[in-house]
PDB file of N, CA and C in Angstrom:
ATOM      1  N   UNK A   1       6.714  -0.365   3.565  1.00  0.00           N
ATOM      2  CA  UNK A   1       7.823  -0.782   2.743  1.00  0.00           C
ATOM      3  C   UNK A   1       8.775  -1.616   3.608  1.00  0.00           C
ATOM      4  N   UNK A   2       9.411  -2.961   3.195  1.00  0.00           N
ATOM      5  CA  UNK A   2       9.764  -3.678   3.712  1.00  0.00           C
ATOM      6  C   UNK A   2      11.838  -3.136   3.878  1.00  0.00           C
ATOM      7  N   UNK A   3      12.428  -3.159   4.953  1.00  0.00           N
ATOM      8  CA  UNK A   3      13.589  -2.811   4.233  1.00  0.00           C
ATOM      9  C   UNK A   3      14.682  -4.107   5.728  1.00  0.00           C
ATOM     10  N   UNK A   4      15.651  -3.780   5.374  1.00  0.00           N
ATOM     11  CA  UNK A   4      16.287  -4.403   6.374  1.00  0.00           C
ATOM     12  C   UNK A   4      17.556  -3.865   7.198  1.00  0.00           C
ATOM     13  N   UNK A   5      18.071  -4.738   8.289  1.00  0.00           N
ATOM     14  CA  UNK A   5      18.774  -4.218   9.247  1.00  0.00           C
ATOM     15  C   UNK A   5      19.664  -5.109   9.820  1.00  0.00           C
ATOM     16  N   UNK A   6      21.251  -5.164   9.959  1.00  0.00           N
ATOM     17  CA  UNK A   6      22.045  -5.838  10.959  1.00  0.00           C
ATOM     18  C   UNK A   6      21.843  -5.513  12.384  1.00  0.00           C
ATOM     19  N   UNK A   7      21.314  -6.463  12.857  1.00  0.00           N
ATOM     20  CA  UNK A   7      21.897  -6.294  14.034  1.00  0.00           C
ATOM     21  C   UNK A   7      23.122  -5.891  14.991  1.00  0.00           C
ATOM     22  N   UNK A   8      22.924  -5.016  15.863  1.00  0.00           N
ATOM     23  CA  UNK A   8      24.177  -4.040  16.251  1.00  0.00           C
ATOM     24  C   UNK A   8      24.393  -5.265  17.521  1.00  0.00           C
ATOM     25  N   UNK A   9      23.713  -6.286  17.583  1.00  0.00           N
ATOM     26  CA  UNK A   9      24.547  -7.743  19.067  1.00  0.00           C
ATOM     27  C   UNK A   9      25.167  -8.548  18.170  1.00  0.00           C
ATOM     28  N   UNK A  10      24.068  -9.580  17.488  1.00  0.00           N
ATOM     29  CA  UNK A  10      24.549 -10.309  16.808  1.00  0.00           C
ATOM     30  C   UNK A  10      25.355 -10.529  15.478  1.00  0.00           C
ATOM     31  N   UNK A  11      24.569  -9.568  14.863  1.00  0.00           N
ATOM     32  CA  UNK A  11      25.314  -8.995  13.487  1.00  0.00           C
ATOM     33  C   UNK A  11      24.266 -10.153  12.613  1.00  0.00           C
ATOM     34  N   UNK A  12      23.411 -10.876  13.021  1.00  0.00           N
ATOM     35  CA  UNK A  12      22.016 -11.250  11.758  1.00  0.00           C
ATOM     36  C   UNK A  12      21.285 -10.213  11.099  1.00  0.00           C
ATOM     37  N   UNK A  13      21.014 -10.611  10.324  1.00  0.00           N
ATOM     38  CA  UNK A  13      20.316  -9.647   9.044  1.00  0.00           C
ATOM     39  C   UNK A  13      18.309  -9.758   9.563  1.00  0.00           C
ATOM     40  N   UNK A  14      18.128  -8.558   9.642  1.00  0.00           N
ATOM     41  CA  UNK A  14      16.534  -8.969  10.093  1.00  0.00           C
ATOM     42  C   UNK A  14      15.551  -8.039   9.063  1.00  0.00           C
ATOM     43  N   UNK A  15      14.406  -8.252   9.133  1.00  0.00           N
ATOM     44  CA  UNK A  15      13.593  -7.258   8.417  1.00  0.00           C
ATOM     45  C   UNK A  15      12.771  -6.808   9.060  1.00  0.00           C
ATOM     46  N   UNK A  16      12.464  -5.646   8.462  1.00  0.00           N
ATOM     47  CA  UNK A  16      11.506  -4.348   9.339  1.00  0.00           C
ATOM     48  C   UNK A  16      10.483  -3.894   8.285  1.00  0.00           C
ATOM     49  N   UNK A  17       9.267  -3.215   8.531  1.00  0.00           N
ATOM     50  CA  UNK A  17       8.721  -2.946   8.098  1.00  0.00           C
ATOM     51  C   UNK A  17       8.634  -0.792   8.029  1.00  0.00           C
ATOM     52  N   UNK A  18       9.089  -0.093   7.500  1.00  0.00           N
ATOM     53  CA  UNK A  18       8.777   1.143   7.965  1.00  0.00           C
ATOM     54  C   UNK A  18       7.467   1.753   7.178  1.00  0.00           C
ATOM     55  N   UNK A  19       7.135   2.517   7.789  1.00  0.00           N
ATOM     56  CA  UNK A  19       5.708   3.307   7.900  1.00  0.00           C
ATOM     57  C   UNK A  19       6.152   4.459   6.779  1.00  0.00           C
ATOM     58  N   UNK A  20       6.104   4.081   6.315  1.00  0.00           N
ATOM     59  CA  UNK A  20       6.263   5.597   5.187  1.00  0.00           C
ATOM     60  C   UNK A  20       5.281   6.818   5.213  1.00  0.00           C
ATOM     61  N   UNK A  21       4.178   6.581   5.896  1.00  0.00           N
ATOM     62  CA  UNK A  21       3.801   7.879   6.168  1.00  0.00           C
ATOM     63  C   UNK A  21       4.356   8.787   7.575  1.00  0.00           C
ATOM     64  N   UNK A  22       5.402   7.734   7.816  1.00  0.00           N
ATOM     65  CA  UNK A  22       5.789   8.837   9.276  1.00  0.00           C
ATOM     66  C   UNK A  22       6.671   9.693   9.101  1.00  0.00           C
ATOM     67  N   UNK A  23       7.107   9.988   7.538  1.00  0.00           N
ATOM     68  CA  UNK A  23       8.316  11.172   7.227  1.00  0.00           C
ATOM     69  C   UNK A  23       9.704  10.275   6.890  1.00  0.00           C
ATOM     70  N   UNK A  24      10.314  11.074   6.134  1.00  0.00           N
ATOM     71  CA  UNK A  24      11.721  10.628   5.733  1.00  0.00           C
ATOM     72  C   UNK A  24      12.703   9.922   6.881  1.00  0.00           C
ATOM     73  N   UNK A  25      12.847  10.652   8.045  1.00  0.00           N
ATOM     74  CA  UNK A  25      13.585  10.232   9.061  1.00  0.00           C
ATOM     75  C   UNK A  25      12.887   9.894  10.012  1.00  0.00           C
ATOM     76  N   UNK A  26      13.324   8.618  10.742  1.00  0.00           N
ATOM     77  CA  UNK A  26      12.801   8.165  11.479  1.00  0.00           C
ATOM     78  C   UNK A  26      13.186   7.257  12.599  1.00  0.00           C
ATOM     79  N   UNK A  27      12.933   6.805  14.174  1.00  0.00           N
ATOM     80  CA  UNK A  27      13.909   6.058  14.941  1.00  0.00           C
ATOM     81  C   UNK A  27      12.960   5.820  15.942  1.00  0.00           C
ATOM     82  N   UNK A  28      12.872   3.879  16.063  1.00  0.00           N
ATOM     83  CA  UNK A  28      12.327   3.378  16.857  1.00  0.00           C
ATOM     84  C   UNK A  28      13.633   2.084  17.382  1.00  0.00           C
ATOM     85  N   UNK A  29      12.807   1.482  18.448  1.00  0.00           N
ATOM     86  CA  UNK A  29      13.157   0.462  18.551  1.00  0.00           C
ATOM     87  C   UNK A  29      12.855  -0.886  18.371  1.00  0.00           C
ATOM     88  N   UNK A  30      13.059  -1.979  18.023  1.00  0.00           N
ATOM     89  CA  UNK A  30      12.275  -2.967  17.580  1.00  0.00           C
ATOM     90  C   UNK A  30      14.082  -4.279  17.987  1.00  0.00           C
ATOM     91  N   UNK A  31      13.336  -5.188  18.552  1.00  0.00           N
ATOM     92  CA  UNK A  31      14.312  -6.546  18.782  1.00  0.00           C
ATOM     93  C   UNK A  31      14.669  -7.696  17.728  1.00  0.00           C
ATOM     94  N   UNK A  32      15.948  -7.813  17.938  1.00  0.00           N
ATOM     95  CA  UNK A  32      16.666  -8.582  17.126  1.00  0.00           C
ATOM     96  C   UNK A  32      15.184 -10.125  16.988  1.00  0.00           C
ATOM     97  N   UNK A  33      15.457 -10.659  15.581  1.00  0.00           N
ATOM     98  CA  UNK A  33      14.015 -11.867  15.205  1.00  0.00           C
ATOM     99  C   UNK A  33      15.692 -12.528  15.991  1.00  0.00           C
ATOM    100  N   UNK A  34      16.355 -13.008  16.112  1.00  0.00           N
ATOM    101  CA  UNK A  34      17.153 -14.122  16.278  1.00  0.00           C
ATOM    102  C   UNK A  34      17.907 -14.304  18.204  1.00  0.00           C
ATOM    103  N   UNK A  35      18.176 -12.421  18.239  1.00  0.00           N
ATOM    104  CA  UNK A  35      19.197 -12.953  19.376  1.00  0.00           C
ATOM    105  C   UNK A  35      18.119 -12.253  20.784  1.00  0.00           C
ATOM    106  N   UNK A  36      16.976 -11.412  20.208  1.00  0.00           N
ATOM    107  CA  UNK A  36      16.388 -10.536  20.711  1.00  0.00           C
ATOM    108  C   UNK A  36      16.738  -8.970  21.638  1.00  0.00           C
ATOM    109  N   UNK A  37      17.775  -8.869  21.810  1.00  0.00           N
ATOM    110  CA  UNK A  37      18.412  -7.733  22.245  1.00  0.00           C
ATOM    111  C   UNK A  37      17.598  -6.447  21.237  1.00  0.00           C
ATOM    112  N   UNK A  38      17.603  -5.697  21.634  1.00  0.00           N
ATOM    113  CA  UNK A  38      16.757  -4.409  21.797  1.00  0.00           C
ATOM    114  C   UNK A  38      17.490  -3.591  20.365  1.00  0.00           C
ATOM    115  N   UNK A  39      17.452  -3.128  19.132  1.00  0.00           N
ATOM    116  CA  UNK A  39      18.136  -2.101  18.935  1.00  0.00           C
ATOM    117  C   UNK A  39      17.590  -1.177  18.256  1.00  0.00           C
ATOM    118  N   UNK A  40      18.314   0.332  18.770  1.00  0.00           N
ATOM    119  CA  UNK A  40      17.767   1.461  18.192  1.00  0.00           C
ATOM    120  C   UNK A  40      17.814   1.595  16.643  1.00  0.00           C
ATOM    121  N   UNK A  41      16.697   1.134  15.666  1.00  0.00           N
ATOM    122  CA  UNK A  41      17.069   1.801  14.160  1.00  0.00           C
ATOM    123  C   UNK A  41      16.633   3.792  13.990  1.00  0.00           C
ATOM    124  N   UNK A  42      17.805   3.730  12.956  1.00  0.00           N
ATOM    125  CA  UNK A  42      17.558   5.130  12.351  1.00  0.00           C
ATOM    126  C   UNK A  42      17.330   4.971  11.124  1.00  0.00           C
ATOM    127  N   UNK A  43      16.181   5.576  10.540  1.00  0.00           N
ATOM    128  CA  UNK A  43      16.115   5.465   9.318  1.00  0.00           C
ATOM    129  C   UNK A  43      15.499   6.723   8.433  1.00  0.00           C
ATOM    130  N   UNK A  44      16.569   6.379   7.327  1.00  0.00           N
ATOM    131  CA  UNK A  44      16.328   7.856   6.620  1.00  0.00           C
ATOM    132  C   UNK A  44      16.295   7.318   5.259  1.00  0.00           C
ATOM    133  N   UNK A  45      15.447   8.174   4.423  1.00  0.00           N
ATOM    134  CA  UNK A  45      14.849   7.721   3.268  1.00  0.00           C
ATOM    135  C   UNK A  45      15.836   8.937   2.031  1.00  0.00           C
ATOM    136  N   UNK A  46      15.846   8.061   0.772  1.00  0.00           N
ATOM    137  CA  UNK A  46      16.975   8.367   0.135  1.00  0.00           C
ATOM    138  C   UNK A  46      16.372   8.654  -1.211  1.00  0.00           C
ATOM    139  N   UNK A  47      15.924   9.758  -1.383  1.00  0.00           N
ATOM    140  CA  UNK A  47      15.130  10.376  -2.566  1.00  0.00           C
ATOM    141  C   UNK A  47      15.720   9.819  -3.904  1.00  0.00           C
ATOM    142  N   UNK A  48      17.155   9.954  -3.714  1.00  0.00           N
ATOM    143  CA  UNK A  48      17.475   9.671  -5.249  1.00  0.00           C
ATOM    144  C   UNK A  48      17.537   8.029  -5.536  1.00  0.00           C
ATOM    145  N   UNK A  49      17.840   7.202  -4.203  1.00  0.00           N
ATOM    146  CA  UNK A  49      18.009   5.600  -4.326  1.00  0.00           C
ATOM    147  C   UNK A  49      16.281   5.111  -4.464  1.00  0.00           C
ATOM    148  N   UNK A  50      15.406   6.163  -3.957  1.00  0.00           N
ATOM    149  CA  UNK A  50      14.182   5.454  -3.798  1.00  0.00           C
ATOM    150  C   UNK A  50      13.895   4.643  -2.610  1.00  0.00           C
ATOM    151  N   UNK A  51      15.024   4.742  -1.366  1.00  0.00           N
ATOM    152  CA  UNK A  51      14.787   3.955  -0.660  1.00  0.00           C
ATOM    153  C   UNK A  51      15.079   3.859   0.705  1.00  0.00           C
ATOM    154  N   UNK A  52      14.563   3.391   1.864  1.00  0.00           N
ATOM    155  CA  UNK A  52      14.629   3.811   3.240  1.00  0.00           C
ATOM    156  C   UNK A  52      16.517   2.600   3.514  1.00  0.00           C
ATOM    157  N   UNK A  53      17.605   3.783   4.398  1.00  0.00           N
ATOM    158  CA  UNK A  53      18.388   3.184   4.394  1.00  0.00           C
ATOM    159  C   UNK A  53      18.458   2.755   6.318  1.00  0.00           C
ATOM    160  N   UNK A  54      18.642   1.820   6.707  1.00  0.00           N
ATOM    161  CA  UNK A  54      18.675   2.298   8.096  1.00  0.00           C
ATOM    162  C   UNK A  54      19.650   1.422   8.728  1.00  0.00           C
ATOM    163  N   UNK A  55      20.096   1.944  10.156  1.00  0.00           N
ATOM    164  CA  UNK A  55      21.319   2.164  10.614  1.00  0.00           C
ATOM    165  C   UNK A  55      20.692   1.847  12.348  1.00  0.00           C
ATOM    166  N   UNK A  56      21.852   0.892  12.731  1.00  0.00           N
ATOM    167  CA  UNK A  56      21.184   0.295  14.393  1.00  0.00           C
ATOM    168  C   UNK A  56      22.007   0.075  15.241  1.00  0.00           C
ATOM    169  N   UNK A  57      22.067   0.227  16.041  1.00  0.00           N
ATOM    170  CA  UNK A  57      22.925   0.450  17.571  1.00  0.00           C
ATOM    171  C   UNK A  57      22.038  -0.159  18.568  1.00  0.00           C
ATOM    172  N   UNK A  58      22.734  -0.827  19.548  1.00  0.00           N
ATOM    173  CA  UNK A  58      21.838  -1.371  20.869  1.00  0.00           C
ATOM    174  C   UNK A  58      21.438  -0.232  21.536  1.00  0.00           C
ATOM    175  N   UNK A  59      20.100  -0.712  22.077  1.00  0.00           N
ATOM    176  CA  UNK A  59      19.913   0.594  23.057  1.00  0.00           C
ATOM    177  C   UNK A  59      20.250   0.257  24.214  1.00  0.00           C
TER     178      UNK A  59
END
């Protein structure tokens, strides 16, 4: 499922792909498509929205 993410350097909008079979919550790292700096997403899936929300900080 495709969802997306601000960047916690630049503040661009990027897209991610999450694995939905890896469980509701979840936290990798993956680099900015624009400025490339590193950031940690968290992502947690939202039963009643239907949908993975996620949240990023530099690592």
């Amino acid at each position: 499922m495709e969802a997306g993410f601000q960047c916690a350097g630049c503040g661009e909008w990027n897209l991610t792909t999450v694995d939905e079979s890896a469980g509701r919550t979840q936290t990798y790292v993956e680099d900015c498509q624009v400025c490339c700096k590193p950031n940690l997403l968290c992502i947690e899936y939202d039963v009643s929205a239907d949908e993975y929300f996620v949240t990023a900080v530099l690592e």
